[in-house]
N, C-alpha and C. Protein backbone atom coordinates (compact mmCIF):
# COMPACT_ATOMS: atom_id res chain seq x y z
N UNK A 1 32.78 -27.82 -3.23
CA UNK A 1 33.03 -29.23 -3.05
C UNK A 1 31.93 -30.06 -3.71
N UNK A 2 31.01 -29.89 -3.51
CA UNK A 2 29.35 -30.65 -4.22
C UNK A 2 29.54 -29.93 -5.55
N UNK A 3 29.82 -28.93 -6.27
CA UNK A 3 30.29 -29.23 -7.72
C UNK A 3 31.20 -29.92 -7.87
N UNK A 4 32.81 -29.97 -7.34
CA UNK A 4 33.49 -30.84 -7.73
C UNK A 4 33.29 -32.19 -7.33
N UNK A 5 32.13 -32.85 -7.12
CA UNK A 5 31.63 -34.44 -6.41
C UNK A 5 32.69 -34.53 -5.44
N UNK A 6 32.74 -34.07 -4.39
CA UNK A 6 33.99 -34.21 -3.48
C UNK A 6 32.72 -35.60 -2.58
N UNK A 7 33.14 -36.42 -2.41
CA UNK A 7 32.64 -37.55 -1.35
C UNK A 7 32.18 -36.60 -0.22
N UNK A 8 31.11 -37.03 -0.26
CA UNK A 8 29.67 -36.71 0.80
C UNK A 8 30.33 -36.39 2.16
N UNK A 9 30.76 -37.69 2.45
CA UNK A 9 31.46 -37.74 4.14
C UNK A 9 32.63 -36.97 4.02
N UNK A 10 33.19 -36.70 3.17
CA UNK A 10 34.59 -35.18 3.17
C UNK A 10 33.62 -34.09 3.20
N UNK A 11 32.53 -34.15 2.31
CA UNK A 11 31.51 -32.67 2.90
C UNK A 11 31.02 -32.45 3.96
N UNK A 12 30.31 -33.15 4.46
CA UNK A 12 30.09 -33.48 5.61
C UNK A 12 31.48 -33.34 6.90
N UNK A 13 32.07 -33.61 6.62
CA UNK A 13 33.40 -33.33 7.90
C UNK A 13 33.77 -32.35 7.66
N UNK A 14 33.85 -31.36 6.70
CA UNK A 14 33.82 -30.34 6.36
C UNK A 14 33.17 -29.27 7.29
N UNK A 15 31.59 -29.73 6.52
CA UNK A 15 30.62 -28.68 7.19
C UNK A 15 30.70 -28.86 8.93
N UNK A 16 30.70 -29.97 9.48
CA UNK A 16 31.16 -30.34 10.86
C UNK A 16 32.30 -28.97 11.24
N UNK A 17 33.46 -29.15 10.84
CA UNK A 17 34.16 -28.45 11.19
C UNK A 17 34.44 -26.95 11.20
N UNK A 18 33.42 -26.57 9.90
CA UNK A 18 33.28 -25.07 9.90
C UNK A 18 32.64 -24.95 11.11
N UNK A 19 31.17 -25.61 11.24
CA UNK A 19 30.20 -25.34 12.36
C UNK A 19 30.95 -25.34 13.74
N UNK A 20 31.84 -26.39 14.10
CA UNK A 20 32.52 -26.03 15.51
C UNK A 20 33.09 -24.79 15.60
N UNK A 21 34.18 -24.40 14.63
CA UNK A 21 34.85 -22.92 14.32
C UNK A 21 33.77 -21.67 14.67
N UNK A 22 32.65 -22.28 14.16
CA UNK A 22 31.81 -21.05 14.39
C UNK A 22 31.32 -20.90 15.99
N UNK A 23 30.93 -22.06 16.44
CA UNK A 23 30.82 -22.11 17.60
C UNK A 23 31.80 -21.82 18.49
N UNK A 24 32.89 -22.10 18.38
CA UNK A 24 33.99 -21.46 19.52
C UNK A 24 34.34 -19.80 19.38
N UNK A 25 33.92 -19.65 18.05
CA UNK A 25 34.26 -18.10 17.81
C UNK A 25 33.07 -17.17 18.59
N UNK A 26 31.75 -17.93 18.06
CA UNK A 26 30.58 -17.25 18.69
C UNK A 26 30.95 -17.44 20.24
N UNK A 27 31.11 -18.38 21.17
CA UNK A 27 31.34 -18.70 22.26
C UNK A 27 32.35 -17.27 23.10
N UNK A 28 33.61 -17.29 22.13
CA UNK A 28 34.75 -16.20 22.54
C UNK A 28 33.40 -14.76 22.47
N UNK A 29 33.15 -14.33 21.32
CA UNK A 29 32.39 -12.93 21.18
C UNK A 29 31.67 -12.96 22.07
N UNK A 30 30.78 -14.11 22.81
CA UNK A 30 30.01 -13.62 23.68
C UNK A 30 30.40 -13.11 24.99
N UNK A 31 31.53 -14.10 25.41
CA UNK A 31 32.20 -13.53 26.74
C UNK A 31 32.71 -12.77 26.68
N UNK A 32 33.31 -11.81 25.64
CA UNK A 32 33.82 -10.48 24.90
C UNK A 32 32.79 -9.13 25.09
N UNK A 33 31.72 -9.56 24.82
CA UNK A 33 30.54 -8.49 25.02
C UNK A 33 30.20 -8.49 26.04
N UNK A 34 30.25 -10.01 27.10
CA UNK A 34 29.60 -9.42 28.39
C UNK A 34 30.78 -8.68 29.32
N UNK A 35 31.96 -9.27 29.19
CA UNK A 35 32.62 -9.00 29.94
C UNK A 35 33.72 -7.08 29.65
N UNK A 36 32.75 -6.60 28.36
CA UNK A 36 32.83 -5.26 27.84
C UNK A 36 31.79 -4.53 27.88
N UNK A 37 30.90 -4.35 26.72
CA UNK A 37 29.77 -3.55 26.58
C UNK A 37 28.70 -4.46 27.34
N UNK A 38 28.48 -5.41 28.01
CA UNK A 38 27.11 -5.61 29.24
C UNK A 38 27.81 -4.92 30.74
N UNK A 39 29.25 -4.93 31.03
CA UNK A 39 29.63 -4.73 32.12
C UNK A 39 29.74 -3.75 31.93
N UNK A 40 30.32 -2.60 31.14
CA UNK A 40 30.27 -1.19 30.61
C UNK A 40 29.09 -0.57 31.42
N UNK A 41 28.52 -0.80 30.16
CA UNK A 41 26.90 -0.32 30.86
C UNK A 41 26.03 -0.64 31.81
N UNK A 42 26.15 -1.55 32.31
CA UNK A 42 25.76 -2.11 33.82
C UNK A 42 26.60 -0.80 34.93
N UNK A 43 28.17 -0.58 34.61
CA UNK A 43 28.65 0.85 35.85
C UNK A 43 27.85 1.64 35.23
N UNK A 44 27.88 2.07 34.15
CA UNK A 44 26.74 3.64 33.92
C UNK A 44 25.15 3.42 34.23
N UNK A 45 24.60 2.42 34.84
CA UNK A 45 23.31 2.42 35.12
C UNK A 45 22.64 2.13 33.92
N UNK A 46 22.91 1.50 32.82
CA UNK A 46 22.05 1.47 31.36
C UNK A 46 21.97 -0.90 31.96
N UNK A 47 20.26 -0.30 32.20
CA UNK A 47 20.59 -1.98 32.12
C UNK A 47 19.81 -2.76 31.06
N UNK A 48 19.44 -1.75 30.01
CA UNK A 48 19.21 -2.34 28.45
C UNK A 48 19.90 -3.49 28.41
N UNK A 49 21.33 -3.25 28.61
CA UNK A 49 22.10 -4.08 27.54
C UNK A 49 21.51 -5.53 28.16
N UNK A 50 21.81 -5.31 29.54
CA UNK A 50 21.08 -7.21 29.93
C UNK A 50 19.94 -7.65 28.96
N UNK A 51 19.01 -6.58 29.52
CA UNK A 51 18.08 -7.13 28.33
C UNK A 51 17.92 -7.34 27.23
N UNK A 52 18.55 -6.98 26.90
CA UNK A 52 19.40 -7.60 25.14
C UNK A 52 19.59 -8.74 24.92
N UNK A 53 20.97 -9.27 26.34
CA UNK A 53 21.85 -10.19 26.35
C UNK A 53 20.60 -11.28 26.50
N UNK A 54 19.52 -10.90 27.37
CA UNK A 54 19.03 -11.98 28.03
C UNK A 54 18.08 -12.86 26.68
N UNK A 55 17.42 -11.45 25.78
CA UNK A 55 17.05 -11.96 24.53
C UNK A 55 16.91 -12.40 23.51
N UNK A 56 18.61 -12.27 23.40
CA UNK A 56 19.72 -13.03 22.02
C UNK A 56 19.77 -14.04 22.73
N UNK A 57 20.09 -14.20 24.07
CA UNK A 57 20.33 -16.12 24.26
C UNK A 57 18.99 -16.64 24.32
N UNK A 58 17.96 -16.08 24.51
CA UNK A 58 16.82 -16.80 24.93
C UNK A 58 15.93 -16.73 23.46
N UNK A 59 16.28 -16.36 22.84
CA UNK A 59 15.78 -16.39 21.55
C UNK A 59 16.38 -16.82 20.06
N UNK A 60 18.11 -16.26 20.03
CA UNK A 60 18.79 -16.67 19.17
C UNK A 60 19.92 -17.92 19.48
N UNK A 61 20.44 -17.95 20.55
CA UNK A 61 21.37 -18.59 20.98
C UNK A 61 21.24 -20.41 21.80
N UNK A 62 19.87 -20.23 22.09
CA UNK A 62 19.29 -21.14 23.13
C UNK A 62 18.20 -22.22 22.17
N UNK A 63 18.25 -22.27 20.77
CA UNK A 63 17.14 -22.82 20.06
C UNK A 63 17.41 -24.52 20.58
């Protein structure tokens, strides 16, 4: 789009809208993993995975 001079504010609503997409997708995967592989392994006694979970949000997810 910025090679073809597409108007700023069409880029811009653009990039807006990828970024929500990404956010609802990331949003779905997360309740996907906890409610699979954190609950998984929470019955087998592995409680890594929390600590995982707790470190991707508190580090990647939470900026």
């Amino acid at each position: 789009m910025v090679e073809n001079q597409v108007y700023c504010i069409d880029i811009l609503t653009q990039v807006s809208a990828v970024n929500a997409a990404l956010t609802s997708f990331g949003k779905e995967l997360l309740a996907e993993h906890i409610k699979t592989c954190v609950v998984n392994d929470i019955k087998e006694g592995n409680q890594e995975k929390v600590d995982e979970l707790v470190d991707t949000l508190l580090t990647k997810l939470m900026k």
